[in-house]
C-alpha atoms as a PDB file:
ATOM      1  CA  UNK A   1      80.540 -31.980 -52.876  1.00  0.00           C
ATOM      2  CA  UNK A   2      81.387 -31.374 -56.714  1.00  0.00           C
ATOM      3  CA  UNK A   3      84.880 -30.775 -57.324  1.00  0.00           C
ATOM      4  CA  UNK A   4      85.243 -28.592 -60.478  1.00  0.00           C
ATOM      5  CA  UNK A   5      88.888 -28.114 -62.310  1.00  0.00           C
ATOM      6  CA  UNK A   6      89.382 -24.997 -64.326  1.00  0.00           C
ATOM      7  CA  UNK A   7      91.929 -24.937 -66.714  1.00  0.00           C
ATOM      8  CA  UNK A   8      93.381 -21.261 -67.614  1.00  0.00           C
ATOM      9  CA  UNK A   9      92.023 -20.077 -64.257  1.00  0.00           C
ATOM     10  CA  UNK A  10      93.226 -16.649 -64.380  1.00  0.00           C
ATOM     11  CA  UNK A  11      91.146 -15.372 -67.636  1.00  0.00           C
ATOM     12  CA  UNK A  12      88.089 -12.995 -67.686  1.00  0.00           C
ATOM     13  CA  UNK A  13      85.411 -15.555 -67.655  1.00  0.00           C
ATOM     14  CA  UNK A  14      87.333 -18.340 -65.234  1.00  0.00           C
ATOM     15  CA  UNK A  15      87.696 -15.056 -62.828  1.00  0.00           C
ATOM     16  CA  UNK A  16      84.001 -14.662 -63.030  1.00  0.00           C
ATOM     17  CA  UNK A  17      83.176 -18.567 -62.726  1.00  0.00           C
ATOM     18  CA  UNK A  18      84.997 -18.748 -59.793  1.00  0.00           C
ATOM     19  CA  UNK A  19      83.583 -16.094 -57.981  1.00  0.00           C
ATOM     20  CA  UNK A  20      80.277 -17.619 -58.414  1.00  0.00           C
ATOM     21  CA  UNK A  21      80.998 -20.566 -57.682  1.00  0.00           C
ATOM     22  CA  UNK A  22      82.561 -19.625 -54.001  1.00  0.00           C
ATOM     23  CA  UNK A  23      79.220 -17.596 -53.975  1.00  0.00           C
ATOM     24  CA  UNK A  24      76.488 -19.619 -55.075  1.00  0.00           C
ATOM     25  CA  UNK A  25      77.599 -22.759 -54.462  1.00  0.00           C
ATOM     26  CA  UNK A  26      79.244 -25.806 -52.467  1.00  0.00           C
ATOM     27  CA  UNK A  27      81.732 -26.886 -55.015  1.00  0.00           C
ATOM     28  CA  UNK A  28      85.166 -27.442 -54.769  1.00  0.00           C
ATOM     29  CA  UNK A  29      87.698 -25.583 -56.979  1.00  0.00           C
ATOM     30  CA  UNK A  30      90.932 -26.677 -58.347  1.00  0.00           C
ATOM     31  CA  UNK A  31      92.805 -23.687 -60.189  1.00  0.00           C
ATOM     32  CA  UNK A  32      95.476 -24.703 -62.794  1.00  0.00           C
ATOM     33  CA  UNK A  33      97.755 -22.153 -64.885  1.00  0.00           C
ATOM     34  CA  UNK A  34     100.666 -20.614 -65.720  1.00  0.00           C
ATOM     35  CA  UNK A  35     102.137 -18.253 -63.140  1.00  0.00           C
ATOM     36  CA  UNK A  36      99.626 -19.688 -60.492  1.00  0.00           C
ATOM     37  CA  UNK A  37     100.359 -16.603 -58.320  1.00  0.00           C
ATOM     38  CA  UNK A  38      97.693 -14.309 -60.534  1.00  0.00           C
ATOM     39  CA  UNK A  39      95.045 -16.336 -58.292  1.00  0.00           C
ATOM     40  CA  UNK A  40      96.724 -16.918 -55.153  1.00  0.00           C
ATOM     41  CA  UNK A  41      94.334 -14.440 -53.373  1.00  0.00           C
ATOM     42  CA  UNK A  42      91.543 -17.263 -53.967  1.00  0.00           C
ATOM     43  CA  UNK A  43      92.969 -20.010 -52.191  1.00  0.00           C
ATOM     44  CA  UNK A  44      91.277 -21.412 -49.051  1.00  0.00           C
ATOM     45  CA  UNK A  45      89.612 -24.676 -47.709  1.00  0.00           C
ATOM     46  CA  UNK A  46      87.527 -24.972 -50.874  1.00  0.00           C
ATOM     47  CA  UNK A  47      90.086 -23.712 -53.480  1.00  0.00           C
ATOM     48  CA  UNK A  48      93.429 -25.152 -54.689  1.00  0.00           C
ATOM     49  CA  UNK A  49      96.042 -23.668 -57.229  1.00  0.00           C
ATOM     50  CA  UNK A  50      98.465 -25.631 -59.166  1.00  0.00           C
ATOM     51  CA  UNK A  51     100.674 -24.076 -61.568  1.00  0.00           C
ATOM     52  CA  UNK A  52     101.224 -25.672 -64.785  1.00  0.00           C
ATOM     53  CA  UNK A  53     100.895 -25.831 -68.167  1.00  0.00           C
ATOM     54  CA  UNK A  54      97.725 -27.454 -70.285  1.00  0.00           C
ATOM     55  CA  UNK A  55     100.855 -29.237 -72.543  1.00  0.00           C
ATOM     56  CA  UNK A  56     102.291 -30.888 -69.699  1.00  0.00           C
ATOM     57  CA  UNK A  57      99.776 -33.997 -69.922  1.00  0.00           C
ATOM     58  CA  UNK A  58     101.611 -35.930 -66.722  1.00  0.00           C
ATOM     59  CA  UNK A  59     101.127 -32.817 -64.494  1.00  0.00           C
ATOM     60  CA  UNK A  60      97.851 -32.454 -65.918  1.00  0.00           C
ATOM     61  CA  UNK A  61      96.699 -36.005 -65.334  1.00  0.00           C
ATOM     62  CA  UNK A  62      97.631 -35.856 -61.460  1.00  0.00           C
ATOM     63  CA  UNK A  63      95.189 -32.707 -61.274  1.00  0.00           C
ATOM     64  CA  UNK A  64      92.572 -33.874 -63.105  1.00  0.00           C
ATOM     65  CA  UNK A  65      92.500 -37.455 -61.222  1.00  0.00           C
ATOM     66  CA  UNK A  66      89.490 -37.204 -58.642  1.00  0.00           C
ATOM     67  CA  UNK A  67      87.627 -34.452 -59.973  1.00  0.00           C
ATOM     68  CA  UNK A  68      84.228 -34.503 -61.253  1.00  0.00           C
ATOM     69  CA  UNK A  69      84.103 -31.659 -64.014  1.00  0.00           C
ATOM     70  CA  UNK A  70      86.721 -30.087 -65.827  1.00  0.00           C
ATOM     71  CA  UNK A  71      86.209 -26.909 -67.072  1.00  0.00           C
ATOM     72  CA  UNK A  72      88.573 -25.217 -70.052  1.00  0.00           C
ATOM     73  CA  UNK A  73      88.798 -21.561 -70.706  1.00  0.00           C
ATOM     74  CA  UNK A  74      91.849 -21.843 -72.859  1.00  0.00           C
ATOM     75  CA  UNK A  75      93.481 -19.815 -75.885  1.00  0.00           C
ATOM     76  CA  UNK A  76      96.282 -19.722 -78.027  1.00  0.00           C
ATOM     77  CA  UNK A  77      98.459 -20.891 -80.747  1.00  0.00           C
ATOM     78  CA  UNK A  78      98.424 -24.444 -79.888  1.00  0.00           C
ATOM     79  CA  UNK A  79      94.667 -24.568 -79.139  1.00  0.00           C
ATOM     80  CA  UNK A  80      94.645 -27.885 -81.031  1.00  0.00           C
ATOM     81  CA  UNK A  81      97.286 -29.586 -79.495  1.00  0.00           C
ATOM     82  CA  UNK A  82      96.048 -28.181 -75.661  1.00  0.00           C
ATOM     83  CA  UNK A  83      92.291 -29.958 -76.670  1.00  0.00           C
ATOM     84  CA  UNK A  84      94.122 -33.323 -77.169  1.00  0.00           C
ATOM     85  CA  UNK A  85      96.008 -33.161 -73.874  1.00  0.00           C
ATOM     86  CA  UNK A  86      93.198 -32.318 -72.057  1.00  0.00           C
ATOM     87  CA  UNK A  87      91.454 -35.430 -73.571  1.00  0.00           C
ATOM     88  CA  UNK A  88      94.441 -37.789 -72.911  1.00  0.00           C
ATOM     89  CA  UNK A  89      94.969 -36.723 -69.171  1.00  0.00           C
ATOM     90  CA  UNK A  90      90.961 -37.032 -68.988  1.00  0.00           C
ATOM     91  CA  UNK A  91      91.104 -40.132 -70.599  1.00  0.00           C
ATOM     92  CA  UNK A  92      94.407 -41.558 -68.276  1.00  0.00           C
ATOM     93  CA  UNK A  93      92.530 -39.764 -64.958  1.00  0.00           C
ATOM     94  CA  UNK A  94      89.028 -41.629 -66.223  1.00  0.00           C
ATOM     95  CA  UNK A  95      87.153 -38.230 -65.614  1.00  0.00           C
ATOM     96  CA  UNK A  96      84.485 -37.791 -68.708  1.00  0.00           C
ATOM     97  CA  UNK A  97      82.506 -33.943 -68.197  1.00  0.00           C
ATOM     98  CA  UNK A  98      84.120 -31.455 -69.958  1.00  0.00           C
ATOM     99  CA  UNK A  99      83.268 -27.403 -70.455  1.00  0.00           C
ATOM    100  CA  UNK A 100      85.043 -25.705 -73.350  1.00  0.00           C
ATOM    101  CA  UNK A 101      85.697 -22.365 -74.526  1.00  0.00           C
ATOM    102  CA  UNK A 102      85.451 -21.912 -78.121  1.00  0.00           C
ATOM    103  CA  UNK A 103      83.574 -19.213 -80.493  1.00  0.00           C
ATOM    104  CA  UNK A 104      81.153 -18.195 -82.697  1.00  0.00           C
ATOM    105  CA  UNK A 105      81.639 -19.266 -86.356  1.00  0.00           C
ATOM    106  CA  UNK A 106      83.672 -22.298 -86.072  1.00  0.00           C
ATOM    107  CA  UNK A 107      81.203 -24.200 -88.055  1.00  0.00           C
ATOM    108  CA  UNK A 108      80.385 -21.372 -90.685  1.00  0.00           C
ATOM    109  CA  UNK A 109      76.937 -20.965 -88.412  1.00  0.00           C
ATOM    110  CA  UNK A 110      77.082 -17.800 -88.411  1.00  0.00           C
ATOM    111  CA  UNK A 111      74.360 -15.729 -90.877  1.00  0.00           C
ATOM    112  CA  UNK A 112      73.956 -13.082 -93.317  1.00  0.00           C
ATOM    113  CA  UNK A 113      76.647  -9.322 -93.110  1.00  0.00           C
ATOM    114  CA  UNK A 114      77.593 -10.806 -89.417  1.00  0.00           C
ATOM    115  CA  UNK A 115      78.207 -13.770 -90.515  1.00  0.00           C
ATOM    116  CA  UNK A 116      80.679 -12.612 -92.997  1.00  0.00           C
ATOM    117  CA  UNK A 117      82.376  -9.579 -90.776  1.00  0.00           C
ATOM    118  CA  UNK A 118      83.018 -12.241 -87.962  1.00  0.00           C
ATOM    119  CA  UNK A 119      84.579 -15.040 -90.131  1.00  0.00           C
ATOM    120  CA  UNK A 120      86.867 -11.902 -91.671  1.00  0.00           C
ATOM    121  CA  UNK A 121      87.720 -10.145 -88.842  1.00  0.00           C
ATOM    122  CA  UNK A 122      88.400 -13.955 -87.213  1.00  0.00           C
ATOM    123  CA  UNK A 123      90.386 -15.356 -89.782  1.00  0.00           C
ATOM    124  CA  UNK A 124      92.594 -18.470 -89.518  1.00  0.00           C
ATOM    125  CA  UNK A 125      91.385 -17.967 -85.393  1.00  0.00           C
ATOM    126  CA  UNK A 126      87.813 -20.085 -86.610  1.00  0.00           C
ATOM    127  CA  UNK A 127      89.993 -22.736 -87.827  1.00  0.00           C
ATOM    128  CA  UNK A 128      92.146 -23.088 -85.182  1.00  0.00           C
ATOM    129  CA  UNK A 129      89.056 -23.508 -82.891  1.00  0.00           C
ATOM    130  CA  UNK A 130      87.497 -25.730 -85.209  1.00  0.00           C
ATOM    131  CA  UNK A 131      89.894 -28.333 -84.927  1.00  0.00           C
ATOM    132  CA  UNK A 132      90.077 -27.884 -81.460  1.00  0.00           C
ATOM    133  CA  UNK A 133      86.277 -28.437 -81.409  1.00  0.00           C
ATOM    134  CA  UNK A 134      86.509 -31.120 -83.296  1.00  0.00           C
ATOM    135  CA  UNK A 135      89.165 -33.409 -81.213  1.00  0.00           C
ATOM    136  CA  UNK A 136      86.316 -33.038 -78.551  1.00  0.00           C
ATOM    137  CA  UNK A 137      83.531 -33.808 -80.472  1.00  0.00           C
ATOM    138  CA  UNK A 138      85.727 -36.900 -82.232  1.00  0.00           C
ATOM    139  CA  UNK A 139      86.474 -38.197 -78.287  1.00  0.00           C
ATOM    140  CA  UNK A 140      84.195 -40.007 -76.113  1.00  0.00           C
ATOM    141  CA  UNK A 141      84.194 -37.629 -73.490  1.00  0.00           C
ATOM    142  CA  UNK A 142      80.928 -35.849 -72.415  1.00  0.00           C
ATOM    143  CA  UNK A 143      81.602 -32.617 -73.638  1.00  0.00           C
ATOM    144  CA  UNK A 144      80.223 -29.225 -73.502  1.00  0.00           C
ATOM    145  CA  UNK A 145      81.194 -26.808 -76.313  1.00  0.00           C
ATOM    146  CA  UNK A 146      80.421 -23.412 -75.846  1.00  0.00           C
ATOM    147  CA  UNK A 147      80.272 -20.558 -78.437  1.00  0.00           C
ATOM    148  CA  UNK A 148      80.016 -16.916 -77.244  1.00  0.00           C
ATOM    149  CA  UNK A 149      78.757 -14.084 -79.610  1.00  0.00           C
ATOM    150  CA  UNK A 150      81.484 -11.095 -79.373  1.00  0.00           C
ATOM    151  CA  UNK A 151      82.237 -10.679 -75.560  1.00  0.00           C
ATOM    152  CA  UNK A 152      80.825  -7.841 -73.258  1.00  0.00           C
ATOM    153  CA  UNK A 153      81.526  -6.795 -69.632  1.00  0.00           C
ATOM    154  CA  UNK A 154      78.065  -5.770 -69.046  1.00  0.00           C
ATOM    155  CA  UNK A 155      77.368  -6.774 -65.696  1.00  0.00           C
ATOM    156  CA  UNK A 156      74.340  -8.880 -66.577  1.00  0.00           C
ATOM    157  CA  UNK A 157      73.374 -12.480 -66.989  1.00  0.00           C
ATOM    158  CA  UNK A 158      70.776 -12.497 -70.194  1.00  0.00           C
ATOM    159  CA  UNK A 159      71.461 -15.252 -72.605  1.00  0.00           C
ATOM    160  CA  UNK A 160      69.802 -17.458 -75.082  1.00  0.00           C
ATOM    161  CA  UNK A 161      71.631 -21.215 -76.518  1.00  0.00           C
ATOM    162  CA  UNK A 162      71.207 -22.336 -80.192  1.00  0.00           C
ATOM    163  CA  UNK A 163      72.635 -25.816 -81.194  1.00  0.00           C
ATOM    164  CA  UNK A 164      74.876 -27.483 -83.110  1.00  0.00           C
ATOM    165  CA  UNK A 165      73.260 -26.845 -86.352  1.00  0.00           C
ATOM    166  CA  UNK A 166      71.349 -23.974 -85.654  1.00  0.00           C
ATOM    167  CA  UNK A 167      71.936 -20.355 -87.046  1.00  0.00           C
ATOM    168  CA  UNK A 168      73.828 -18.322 -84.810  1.00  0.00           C
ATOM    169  CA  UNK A 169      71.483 -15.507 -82.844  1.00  0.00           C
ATOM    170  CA  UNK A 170      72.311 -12.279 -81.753  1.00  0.00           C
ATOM    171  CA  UNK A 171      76.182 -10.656 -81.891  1.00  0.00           C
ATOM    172  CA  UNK A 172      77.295  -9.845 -78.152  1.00  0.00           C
ATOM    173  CA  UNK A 173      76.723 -11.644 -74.864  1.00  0.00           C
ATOM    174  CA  UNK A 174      78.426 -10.651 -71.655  1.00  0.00           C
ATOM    175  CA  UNK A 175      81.690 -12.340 -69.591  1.00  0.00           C
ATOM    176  CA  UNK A 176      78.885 -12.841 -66.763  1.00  0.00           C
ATOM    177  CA  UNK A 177      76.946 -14.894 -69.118  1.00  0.00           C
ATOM    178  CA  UNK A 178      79.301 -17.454 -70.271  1.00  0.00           C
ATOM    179  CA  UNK A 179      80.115 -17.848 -66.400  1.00  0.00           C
ATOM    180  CA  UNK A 180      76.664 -18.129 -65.478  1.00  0.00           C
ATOM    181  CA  UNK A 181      76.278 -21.224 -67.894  1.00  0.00           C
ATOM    182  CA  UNK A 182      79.598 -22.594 -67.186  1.00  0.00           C
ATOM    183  CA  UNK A 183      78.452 -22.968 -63.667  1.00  0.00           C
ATOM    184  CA  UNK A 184      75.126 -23.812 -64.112  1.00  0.00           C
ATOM    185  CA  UNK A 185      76.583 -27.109 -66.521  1.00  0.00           C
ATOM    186  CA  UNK A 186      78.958 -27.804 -63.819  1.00  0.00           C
ATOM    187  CA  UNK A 187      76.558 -27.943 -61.106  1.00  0.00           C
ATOM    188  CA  UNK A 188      73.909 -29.985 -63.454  1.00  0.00           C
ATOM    189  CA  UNK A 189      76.805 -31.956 -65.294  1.00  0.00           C
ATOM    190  CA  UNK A 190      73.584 -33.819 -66.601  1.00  0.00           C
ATOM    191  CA  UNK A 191      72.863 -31.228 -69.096  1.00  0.00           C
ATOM    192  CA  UNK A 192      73.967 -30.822 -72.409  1.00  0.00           C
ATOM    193  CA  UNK A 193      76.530 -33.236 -72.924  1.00  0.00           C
ATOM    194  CA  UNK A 194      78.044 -34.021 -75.848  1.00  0.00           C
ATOM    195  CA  UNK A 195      76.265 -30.230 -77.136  1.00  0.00           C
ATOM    196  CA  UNK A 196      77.881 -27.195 -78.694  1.00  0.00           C
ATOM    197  CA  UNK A 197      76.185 -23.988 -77.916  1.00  0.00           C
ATOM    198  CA  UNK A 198      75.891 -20.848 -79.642  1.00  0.00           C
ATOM    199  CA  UNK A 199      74.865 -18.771 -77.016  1.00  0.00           C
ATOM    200  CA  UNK A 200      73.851 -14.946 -77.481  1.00  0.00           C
ATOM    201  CA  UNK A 201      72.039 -11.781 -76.047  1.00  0.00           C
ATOM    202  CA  UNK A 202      68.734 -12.136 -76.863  1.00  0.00           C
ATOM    203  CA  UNK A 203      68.026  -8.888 -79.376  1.00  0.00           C
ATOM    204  CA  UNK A 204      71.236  -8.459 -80.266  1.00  0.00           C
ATOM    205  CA  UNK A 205      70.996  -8.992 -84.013  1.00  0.00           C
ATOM    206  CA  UNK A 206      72.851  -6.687 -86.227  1.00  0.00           C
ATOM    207  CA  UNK A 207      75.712  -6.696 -88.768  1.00  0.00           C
ATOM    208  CA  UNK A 208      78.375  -6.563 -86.458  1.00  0.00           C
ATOM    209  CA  UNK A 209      78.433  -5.402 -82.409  1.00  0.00           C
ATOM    210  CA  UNK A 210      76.865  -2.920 -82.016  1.00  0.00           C
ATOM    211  CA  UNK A 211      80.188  -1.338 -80.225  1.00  0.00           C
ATOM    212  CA  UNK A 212      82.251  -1.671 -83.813  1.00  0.00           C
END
């Protein structure tokens, strides 16, 4: 049985992780958040909620301690200091596979009239993620980074990856696609560690979504 912690449990995608993982799968859950009561209709044998915050790096030690994969779908301010928490209470729990949250254009990847809407309309947000990106990818933890195009909730799972130092593809994927790969990574922890992905809807190109 893999036991999977997800940190920020109550956002869009963490919603939609979590429901396939109780699906699709035998793993474990361990919800942890603010105001834990925004997920209190999941708990059961197989799920867990503890509220707290990703700062607290004591409280987030003793949930971390015995799990196998810790996911984070994270935001805010204080995204920097929140990535080296998580890696200190990883490090004091001695738990290694990590999933993170970030965003397109954190390493300039992004091409051509997208490339320079998204890093205007994104602003001092790309370097906030950047150097939240970067405590992971400075750490020896076996980390997963991933990078969504502009966020859909198309009720579809269709996505393609590009790596570290590819060129960012496409300009939308869908909430049920980030999911999809979050628990297909948790389920095959083996797979792209220490990775960042780009990941996109495949024939999505365009200047900016094609919603803007």
């Amino acid at each position: 049985m893999t036991k999977v912690l997800i940190l920020g449990a109550a956002g869009q995608i963490a919603r939609l992780s979590e429901q396939q993982f109780l699906a699709d799968t035998n793993v474990d859950l361990t919800l942890y958040l603010r105001n834990a009561q925004r997920v209190n209709d999941l708990k059961s044998a197989r799920v867990t909620v503890i509220d707290g915050d990703t700062t607290d790096e004591a409280k987030l030690t003793q949930a971390i301690a015995g799990q196998d994969v810790v996911y984070a779908n994270l935001a805010g301010q204080n995204i920097k200091t929140q990535a080296e928490t998580v890696l200190a209470a990883m490090h004091a729990a001695n738990v290694k596979r990590l999933i993170w949250i970030s965003t397109l254009g954190i390493y300039d990847e992004v091409p051509g009239k997208f490339g320079a809407w998204n890093n205007a309309t994104l602003g001092s947000y790309l370097t906030r993620y950047y150097s939240a990106a970067e405590v992971l990818e400075n750490s020896d933890l076996d980390y997963t980074i991933i990078r969504p195009a502009w966020l859909t909730n198309k009720p579809e799972v269709a996505y393609e990856t590009t790596g570290r130092h590819d060129a960012f593809k496409g300009t939308e994927v869908s909430r049920q696609s980030i999911a999809a790969l979050v628990v297909k990574l948790a389920t095959h922890p083996d797979e792209a560690v220490r990775a960042s992905l780009g990941v996109n809807k495949p024939d999505t190109d365009g200047d900016k979504p094609a919603w803007y």
